[in-house]
Protein backbone atom coordinates (compact mmCIF):
# COMPACT_ATOMS: atom_id res chain seq x y z
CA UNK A 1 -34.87 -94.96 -3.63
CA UNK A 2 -34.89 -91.54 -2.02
CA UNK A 3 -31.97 -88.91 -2.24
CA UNK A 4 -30.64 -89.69 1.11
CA UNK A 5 -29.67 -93.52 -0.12
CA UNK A 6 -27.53 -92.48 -2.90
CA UNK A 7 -24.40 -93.03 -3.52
CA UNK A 8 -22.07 -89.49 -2.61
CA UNK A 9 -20.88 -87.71 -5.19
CA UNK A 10 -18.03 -85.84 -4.09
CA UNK A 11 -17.62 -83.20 -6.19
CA UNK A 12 -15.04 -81.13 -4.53
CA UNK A 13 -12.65 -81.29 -6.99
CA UNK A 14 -15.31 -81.03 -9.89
CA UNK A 15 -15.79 -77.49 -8.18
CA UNK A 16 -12.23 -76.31 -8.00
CA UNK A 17 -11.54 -77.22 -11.44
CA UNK A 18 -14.66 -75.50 -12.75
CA UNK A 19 -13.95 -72.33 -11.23
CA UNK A 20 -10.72 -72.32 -12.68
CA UNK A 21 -11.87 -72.70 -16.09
CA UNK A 22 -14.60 -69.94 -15.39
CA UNK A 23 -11.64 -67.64 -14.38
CA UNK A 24 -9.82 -68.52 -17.48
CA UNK A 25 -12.58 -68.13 -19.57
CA UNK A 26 -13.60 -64.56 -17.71
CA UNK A 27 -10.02 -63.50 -18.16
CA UNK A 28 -9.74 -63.97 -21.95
CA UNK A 29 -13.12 -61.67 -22.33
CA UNK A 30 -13.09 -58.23 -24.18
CA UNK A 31 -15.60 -55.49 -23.49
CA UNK A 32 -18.20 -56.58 -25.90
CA UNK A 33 -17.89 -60.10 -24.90
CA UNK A 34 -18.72 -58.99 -21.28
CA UNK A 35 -22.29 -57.39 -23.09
CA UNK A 36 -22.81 -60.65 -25.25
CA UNK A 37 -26.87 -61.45 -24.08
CA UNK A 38 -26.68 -65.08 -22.99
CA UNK A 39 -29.57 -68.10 -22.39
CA UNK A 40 -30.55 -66.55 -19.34
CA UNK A 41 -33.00 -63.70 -20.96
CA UNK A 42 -31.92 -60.64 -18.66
CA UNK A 43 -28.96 -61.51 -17.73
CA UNK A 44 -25.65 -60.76 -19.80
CA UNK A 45 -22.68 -62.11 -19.15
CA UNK A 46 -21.04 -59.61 -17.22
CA UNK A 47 -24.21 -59.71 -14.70
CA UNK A 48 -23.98 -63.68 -14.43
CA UNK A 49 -20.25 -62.73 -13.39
CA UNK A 50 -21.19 -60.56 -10.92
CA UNK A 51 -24.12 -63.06 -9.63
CA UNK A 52 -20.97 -65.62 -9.28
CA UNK A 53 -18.37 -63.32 -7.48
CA UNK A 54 -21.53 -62.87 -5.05
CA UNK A 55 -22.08 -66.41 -3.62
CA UNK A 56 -21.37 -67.41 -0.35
CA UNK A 57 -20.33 -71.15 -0.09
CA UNK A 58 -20.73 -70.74 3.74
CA UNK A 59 -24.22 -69.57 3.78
CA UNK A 60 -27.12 -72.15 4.14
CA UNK A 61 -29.31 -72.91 1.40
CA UNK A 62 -31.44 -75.70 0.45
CA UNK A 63 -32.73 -77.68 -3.16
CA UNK A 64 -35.90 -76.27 -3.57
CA UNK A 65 -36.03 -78.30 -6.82
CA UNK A 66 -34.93 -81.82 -4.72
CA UNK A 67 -36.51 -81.69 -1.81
CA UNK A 68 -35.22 -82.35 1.43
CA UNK A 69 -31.67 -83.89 0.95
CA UNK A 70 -28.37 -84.55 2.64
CA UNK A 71 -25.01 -82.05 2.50
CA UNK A 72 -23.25 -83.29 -0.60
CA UNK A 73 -26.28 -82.67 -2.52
CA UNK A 74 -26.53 -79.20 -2.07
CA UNK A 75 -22.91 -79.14 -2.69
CA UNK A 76 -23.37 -80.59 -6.08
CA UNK A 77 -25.86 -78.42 -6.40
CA UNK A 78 -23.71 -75.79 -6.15
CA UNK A 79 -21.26 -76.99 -8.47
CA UNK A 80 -23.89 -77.61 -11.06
CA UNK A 81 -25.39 -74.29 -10.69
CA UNK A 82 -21.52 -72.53 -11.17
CA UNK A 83 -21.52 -75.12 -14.22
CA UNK A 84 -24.67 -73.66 -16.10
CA UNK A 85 -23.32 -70.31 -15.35
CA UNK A 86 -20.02 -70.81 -17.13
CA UNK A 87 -21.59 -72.77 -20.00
CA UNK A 88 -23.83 -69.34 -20.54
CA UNK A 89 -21.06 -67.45 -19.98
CA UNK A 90 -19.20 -69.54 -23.02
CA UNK A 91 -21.93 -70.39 -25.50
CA UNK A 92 -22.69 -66.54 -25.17
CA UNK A 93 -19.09 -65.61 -25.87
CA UNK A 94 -17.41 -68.56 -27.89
CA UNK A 95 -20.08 -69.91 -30.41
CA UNK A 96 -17.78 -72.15 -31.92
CA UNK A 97 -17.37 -74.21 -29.01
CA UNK A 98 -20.83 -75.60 -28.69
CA UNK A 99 -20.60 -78.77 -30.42
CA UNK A 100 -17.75 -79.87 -28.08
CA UNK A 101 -18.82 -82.59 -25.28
CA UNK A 102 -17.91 -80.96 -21.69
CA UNK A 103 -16.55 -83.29 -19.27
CA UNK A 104 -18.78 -81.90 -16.46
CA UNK A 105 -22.16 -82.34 -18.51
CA UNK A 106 -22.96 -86.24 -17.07
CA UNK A 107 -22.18 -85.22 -13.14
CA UNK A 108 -24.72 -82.16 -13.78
CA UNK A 109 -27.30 -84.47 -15.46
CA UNK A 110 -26.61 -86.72 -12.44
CA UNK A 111 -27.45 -84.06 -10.42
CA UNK A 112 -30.63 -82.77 -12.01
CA UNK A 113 -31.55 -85.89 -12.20
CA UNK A 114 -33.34 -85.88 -8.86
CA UNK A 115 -35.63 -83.04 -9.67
CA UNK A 116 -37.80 -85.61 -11.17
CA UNK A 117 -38.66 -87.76 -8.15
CA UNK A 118 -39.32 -84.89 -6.45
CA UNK A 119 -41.11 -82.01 -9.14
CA UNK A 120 -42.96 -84.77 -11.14
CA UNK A 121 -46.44 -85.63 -9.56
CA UNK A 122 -48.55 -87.24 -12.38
CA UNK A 123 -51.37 -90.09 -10.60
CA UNK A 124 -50.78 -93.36 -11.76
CA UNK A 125 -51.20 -96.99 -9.89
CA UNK A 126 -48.26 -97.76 -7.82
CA UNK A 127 -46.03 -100.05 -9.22
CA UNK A 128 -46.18 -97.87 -12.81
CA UNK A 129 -42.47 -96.99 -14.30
CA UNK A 130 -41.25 -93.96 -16.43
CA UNK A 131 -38.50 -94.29 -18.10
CA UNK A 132 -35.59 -91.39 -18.12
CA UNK A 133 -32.74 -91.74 -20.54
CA UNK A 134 -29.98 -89.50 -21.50
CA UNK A 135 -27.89 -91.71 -24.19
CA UNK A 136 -24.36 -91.98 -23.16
CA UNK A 137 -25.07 -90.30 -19.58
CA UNK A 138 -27.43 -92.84 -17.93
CA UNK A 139 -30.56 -94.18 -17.68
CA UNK A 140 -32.93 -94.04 -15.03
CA UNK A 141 -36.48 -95.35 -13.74
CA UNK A 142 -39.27 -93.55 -11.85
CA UNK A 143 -41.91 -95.60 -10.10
CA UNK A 144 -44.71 -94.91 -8.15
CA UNK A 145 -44.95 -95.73 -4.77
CA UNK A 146 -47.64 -94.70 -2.68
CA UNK A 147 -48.31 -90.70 -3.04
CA UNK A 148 -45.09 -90.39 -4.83
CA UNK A 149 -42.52 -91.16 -7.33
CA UNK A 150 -39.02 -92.90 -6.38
CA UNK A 151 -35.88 -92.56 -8.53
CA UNK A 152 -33.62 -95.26 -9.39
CA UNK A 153 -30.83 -96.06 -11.70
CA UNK A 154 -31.44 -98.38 -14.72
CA UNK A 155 -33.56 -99.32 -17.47
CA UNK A 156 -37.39 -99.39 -16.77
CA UNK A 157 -39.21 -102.16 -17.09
CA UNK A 158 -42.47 -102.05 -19.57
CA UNK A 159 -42.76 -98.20 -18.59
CA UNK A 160 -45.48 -96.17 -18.92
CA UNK A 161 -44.04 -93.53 -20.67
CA UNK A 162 -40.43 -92.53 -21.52
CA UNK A 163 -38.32 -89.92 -21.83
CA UNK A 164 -35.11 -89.81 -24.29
CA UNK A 165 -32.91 -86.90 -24.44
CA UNK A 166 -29.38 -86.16 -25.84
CA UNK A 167 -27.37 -84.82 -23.19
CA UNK A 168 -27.12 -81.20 -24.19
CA UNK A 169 -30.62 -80.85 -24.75
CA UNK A 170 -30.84 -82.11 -21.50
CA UNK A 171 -29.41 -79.68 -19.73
CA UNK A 172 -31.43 -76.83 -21.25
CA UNK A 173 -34.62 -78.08 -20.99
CA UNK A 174 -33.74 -78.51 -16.95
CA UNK A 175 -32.40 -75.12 -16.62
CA UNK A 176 -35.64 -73.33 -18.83
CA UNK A 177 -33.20 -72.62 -21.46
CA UNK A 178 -33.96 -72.75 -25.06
CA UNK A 179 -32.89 -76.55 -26.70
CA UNK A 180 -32.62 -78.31 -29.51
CA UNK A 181 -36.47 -80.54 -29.66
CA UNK A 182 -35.12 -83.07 -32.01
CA UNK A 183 -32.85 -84.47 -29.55
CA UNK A 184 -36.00 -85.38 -27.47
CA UNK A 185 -38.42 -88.01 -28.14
CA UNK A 186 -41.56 -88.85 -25.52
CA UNK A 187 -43.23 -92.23 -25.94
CA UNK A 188 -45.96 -94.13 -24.26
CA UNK A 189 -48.67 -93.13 -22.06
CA UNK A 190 -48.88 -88.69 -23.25
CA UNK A 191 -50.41 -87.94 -20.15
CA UNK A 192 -47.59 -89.50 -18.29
CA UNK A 193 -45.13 -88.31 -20.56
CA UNK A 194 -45.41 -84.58 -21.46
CA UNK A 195 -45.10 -83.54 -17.59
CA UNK A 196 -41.35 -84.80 -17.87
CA UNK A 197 -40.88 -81.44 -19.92
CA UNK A 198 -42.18 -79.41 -17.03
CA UNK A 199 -39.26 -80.77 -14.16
CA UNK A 200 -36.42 -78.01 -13.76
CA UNK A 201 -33.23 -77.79 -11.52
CA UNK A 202 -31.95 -74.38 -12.28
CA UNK A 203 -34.28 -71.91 -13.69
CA UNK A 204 -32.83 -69.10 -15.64
């Protein structure tokens, strides 16, 4: 399946809540909160701030990461990109929240998600399957068609190789950030395998 004949995700709302919550969360900082370093290595959080006060929603962009793909991609793209910045912003600045699940994680892993079919470029015979699963999140299979992979939902079938990944390590590893390796465990084919590491959405 290719980007363009997924299902929309409308994440309009997703958006509007999230930047409320950033405000909230921006509001409630003291001066050396707004110098805490955060997962993004140069960036602290008061420069991630100003990187968000300076986006343009109108402006045109595209998913380097995804490929070609239709409008409501690059909006979630937006939204998941606003998403990583606030959880910086908060892991930097409120420690103690880390171990909480965040609503928004499984939309942004649904998101990311595509940077696989489109980043990962291992040879293999056509009709070979990787397997892609983030417990409690989804599961997903790649399979290779041609000169490239195709992304769909669902278990593989006899894959390859396989990916498993908690959910927060998840979103680190796809963003360059720093994460937790014992929530990841490759299997199968190593060759196959190990490249899943290399796939990013946002890097940081």
């Amino acid at each position: 399946m290719h980007i363009s004949e997924a299902t929309v995700v409308d994440v309009r709302g997703p958006i509007t809540a999230q930047r409320l919550r950033l405000l909230s969360l921006l509001d409630s900082l003291d001066g050396a909160r707004w110098a805490a370093p955060t997962a993004a290595p140069l960036w602290r959080v008061k420069d991630i701030a100003l990187h968000l006060a300076t986006l343009d929603l109108t402006e045109p962009s595209s998913v380097y990461w995804a490929g070609a793909a239709p409008l409501w991609f690059d909006l979630a793209r937006e939204f998941t990109e606003r998403w990583v910045h606030y959880r910086q912003i908060r892991d930097a600045t409120c420690p103690a929240a880390d171990g909480k699940p965040d609503e928004y994680l499984p939309l942004v892993l649904r998101t990311f998600i595509w940077g696989f079919p489109h980043q990962y470029s291992e040879a293999a015979p056509d009709g070979t399957t990787i397997g892609l699963l983030v417990p409690g999140i989804g599961d997903w299979t790649l399979t290779r068609a041609g000169a490239g992979w195709s992304l769909d939902e669902g278990q593989a079938t006899a894959p390859a190789a396989t990916l498993r990944i908690g959910g927060e390590a998840a979103w680190r590893l796809l963003t360059g950030a720093r994460y937790d390796t014992s929530q990841v465990r490759l299997s199968g084919d190593r060759a196959l395998a190990e490249p899943l590491l290399r796939v990013r959405g946002i890097i940081v």
